[in-house]
PDB file of N, CA and C in Angstrom:
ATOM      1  N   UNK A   1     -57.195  -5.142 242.615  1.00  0.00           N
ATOM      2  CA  UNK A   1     -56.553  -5.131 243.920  1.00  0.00           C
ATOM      3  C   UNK A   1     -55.350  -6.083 243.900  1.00  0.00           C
ATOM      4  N   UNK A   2     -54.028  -5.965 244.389  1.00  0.00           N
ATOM      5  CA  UNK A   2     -53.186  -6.466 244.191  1.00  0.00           C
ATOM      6  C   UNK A   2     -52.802  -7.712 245.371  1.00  0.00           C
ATOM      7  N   UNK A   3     -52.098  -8.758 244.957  1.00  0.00           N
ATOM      8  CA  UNK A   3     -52.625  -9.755 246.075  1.00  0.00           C
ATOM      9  C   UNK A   3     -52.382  -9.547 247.534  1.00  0.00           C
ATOM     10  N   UNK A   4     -52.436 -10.504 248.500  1.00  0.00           N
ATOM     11  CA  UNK A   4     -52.012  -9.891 249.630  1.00  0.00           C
ATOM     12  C   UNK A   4     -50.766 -10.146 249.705  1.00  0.00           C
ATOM     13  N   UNK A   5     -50.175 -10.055 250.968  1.00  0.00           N
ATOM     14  CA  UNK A   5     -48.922 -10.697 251.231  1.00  0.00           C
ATOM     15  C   UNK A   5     -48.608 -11.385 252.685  1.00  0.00           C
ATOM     16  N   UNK A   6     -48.157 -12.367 252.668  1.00  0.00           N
ATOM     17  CA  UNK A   6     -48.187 -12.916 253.930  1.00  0.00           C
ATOM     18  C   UNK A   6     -47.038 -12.909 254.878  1.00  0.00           C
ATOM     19  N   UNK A   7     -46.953 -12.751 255.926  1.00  0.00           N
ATOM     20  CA  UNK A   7     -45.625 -12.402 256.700  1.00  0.00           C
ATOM     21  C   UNK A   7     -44.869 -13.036 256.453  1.00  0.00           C
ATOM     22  N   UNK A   8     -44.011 -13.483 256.209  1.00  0.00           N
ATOM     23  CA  UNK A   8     -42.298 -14.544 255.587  1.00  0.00           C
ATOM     24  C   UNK A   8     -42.051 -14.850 257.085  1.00  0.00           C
ATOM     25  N   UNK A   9     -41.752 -13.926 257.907  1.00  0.00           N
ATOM     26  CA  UNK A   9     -41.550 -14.442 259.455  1.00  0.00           C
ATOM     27  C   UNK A   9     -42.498 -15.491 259.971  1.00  0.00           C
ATOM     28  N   UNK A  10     -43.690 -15.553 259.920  1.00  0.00           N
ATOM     29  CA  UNK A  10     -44.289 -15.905 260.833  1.00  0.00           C
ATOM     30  C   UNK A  10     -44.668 -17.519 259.863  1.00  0.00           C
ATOM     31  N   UNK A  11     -44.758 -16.936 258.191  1.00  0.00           N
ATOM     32  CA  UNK A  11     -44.868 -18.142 257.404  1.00  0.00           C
ATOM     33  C   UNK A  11     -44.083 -19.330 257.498  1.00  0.00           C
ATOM     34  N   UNK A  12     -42.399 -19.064 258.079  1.00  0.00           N
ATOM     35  CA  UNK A  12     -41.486 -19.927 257.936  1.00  0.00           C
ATOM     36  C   UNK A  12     -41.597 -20.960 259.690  1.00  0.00           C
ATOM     37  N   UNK A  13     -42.777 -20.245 260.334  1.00  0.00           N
ATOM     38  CA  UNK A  13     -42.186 -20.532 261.939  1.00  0.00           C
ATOM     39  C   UNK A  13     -43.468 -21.689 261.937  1.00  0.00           C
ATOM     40  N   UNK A  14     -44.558 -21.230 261.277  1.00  0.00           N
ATOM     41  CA  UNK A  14     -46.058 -21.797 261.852  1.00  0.00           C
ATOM     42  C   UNK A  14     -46.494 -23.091 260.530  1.00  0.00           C
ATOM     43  N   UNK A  15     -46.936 -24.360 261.041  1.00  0.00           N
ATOM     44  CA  UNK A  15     -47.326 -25.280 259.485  1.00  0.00           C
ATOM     45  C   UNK A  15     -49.104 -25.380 260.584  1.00  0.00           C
ATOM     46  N   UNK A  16     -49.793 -26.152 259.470  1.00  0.00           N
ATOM     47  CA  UNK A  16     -51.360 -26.294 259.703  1.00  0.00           C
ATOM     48  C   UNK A  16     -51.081 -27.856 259.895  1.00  0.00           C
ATOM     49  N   UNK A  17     -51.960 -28.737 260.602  1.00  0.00           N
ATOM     50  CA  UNK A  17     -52.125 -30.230 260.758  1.00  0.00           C
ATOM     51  C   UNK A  17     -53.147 -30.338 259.886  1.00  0.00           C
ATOM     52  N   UNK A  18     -53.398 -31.534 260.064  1.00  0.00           N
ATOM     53  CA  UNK A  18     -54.108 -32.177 259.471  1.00  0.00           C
ATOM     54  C   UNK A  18     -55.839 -31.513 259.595  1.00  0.00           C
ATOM     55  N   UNK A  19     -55.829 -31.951 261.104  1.00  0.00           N
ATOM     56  CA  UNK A  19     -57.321 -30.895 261.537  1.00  0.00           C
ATOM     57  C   UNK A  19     -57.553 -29.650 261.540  1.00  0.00           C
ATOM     58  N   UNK A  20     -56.321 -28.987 260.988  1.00  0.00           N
ATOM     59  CA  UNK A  20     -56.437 -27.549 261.007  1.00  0.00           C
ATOM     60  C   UNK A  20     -56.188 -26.318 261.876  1.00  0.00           C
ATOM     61  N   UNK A  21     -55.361 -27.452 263.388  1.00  0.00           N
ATOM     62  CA  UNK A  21     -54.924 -26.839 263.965  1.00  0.00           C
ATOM     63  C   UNK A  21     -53.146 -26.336 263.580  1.00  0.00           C
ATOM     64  N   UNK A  22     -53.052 -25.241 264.241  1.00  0.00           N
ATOM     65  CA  UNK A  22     -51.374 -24.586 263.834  1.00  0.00           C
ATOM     66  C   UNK A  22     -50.728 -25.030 264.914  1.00  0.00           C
ATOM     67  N   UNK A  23     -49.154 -25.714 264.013  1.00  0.00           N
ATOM     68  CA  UNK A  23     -48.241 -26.275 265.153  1.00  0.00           C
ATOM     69  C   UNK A  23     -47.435 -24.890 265.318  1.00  0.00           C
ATOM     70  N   UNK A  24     -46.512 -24.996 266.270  1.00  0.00           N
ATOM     71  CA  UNK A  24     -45.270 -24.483 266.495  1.00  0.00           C
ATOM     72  C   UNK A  24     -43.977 -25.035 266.871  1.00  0.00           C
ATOM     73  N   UNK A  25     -43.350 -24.771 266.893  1.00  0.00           N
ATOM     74  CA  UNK A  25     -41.956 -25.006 267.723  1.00  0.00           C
ATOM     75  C   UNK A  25     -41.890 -24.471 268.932  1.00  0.00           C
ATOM     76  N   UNK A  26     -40.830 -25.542 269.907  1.00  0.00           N
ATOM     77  CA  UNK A  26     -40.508 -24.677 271.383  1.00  0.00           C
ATOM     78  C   UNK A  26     -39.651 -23.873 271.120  1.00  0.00           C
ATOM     79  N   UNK A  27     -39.299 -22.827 272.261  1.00  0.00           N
ATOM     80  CA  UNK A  27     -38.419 -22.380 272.304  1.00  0.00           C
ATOM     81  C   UNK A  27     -37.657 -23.067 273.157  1.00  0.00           C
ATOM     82  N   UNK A  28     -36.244 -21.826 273.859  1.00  0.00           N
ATOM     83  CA  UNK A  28     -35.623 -22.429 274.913  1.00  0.00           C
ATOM     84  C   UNK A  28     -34.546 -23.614 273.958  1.00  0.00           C
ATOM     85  N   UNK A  29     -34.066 -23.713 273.170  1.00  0.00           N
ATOM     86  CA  UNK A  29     -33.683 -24.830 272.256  1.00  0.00           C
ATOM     87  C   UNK A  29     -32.671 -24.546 271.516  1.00  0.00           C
ATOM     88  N   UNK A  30     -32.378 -23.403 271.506  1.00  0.00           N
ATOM     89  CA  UNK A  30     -30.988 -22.556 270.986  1.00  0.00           C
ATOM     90  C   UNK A  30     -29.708 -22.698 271.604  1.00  0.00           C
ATOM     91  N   UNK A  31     -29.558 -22.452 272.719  1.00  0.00           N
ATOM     92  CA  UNK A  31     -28.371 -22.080 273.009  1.00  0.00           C
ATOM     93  C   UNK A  31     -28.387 -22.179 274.994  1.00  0.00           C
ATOM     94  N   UNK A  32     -27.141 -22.220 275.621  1.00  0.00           N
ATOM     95  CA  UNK A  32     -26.917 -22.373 277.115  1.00  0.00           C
ATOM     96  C   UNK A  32     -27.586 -23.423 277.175  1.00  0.00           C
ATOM     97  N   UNK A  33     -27.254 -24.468 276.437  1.00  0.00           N
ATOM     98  CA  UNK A  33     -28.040 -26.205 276.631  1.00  0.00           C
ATOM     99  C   UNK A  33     -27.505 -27.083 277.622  1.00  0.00           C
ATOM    100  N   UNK A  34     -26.412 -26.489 278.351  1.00  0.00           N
ATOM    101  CA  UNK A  34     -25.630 -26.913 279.385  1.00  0.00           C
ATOM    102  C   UNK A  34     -26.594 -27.707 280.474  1.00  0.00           C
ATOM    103  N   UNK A  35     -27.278 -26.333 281.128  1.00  0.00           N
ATOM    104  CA  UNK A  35     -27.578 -26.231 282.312  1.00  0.00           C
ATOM    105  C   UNK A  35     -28.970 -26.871 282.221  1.00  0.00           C
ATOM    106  N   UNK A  36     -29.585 -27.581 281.082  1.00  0.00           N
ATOM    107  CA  UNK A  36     -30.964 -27.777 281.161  1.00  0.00           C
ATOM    108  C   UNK A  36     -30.725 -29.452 280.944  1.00  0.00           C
ATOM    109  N   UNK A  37     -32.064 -30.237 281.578  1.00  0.00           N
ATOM    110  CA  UNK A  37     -31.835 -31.232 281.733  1.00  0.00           C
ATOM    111  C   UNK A  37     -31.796 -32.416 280.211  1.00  0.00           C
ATOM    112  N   UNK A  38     -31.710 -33.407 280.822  1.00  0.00           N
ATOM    113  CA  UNK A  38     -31.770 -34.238 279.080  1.00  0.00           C
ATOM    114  C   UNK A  38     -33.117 -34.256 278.512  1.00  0.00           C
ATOM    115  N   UNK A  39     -33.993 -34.516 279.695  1.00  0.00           N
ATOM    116  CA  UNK A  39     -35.075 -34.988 279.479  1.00  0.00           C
ATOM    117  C   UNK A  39     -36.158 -33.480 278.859  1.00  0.00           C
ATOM    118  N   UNK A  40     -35.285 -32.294 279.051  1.00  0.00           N
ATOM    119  CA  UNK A  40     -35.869 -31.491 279.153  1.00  0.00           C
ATOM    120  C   UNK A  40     -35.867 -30.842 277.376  1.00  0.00           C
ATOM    121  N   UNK A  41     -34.097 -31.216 277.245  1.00  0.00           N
ATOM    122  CA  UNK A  41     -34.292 -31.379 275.958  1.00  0.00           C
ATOM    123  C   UNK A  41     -34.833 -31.882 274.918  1.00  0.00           C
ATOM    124  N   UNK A  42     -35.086 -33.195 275.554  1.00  0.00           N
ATOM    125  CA  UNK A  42     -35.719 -33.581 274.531  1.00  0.00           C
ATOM    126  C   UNK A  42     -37.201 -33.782 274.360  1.00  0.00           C
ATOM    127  N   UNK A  43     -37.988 -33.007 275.022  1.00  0.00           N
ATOM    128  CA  UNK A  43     -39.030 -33.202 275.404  1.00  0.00           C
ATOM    129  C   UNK A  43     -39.545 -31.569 274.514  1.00  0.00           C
ATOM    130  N   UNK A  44     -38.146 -31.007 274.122  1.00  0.00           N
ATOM    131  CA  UNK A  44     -38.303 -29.742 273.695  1.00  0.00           C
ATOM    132  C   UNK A  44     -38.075 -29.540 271.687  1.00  0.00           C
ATOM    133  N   UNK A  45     -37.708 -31.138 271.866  1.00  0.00           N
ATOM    134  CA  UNK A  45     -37.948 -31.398 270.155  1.00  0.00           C
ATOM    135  C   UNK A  45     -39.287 -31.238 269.534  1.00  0.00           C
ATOM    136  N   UNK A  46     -40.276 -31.336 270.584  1.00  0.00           N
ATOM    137  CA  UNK A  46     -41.733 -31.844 269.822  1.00  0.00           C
ATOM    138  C   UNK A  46     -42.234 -30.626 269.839  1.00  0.00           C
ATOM    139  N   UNK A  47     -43.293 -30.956 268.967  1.00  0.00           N
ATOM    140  CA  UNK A  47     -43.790 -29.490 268.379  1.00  0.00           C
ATOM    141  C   UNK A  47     -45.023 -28.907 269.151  1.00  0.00           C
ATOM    142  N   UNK A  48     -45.675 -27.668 269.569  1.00  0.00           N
ATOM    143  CA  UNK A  48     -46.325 -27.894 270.344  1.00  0.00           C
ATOM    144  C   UNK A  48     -47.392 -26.987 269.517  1.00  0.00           C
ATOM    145  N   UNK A  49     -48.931 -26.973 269.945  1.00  0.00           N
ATOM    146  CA  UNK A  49     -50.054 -26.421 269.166  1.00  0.00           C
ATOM    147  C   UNK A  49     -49.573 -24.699 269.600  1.00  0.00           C
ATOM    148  N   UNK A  50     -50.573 -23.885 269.034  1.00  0.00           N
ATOM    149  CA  UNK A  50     -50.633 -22.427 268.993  1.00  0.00           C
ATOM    150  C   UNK A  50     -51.954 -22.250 269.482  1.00  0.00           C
ATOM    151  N   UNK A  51     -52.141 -21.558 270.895  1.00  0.00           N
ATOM    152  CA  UNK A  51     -53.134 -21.347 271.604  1.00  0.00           C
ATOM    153  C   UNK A  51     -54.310 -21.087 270.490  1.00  0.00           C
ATOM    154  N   UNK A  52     -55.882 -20.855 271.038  1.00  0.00           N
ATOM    155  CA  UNK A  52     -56.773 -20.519 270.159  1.00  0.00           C
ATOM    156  C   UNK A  52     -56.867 -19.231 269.844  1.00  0.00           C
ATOM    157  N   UNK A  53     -56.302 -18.274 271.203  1.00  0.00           N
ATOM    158  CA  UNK A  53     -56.645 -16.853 270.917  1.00  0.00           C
ATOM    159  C   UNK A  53     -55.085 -16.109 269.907  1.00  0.00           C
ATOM    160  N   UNK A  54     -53.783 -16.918 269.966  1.00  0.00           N
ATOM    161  CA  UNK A  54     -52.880 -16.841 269.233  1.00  0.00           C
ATOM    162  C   UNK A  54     -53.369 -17.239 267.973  1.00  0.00           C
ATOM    163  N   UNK A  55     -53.581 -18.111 267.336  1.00  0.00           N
ATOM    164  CA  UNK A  55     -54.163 -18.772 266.312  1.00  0.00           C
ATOM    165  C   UNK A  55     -54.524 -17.800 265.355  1.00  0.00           C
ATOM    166  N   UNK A  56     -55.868 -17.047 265.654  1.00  0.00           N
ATOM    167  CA  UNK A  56     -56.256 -16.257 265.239  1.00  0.00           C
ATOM    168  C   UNK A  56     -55.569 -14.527 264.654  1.00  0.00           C
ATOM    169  N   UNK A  57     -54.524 -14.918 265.129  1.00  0.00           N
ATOM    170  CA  UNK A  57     -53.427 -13.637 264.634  1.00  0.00           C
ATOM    171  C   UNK A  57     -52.695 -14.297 263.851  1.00  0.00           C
ATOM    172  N   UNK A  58     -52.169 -15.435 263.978  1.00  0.00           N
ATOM    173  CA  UNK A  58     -51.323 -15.977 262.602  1.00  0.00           C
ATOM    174  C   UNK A  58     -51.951 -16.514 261.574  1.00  0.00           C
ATOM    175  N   UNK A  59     -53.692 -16.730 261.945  1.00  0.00           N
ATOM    176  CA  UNK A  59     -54.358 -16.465 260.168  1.00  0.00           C
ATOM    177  C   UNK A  59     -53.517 -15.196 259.611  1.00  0.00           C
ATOM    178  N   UNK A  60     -54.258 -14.521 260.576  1.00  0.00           N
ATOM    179  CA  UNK A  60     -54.302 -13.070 259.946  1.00  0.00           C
ATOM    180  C   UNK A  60     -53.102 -12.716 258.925  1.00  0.00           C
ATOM    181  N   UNK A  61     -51.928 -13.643 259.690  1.00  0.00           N
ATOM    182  CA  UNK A  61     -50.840 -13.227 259.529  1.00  0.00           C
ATOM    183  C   UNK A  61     -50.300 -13.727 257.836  1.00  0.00           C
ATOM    184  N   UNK A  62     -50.532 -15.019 257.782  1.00  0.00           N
ATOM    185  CA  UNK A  62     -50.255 -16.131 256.825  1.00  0.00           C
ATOM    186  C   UNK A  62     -51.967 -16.540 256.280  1.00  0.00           C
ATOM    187  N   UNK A  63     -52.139 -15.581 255.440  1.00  0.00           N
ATOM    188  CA  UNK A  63     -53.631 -16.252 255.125  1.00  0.00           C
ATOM    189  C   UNK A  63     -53.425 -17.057 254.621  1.00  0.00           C
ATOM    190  N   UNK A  64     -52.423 -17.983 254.013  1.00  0.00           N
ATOM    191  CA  UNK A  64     -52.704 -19.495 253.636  1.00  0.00           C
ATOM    192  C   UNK A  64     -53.343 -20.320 254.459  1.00  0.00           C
ATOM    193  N   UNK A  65     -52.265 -19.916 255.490  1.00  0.00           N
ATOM    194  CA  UNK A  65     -52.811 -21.057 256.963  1.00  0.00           C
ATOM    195  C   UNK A  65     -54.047 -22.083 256.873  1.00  0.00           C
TER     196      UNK A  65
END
């Protein structure tokens, strides 16, 4: 059986912690940064977890995870 393969999209977006939970990134952080506040920005640097019932699709997705 030939190996699997893991999504490249979803591999480059999602890392594992320490405990094994999956971080993410915010969105909202791209672009029209005008109109949003400072605090809002920067509050939009930090990384935030991946729900439990999400989680379970980006195993699927990245079986390294």
């Amino acid at each position: 059986m030939p190996k699997m393969k893991s999504h490249r999209g979803a591999a480059k977006r999602f890392k594992r912690t320490g405990s094994g939970k999956i971080v993410r990134a915010r969105s909202n952080k791209q672009h029209i940064l005008t109109k949003k506040a400072s605090k809002r920005k920067r509050q939009l640097r930090k990384s935030a977890l991946v729900s439990p019932v999400d989680a379970k699709r980006v195993k699927q997705m990245v079986p390294t995870l």
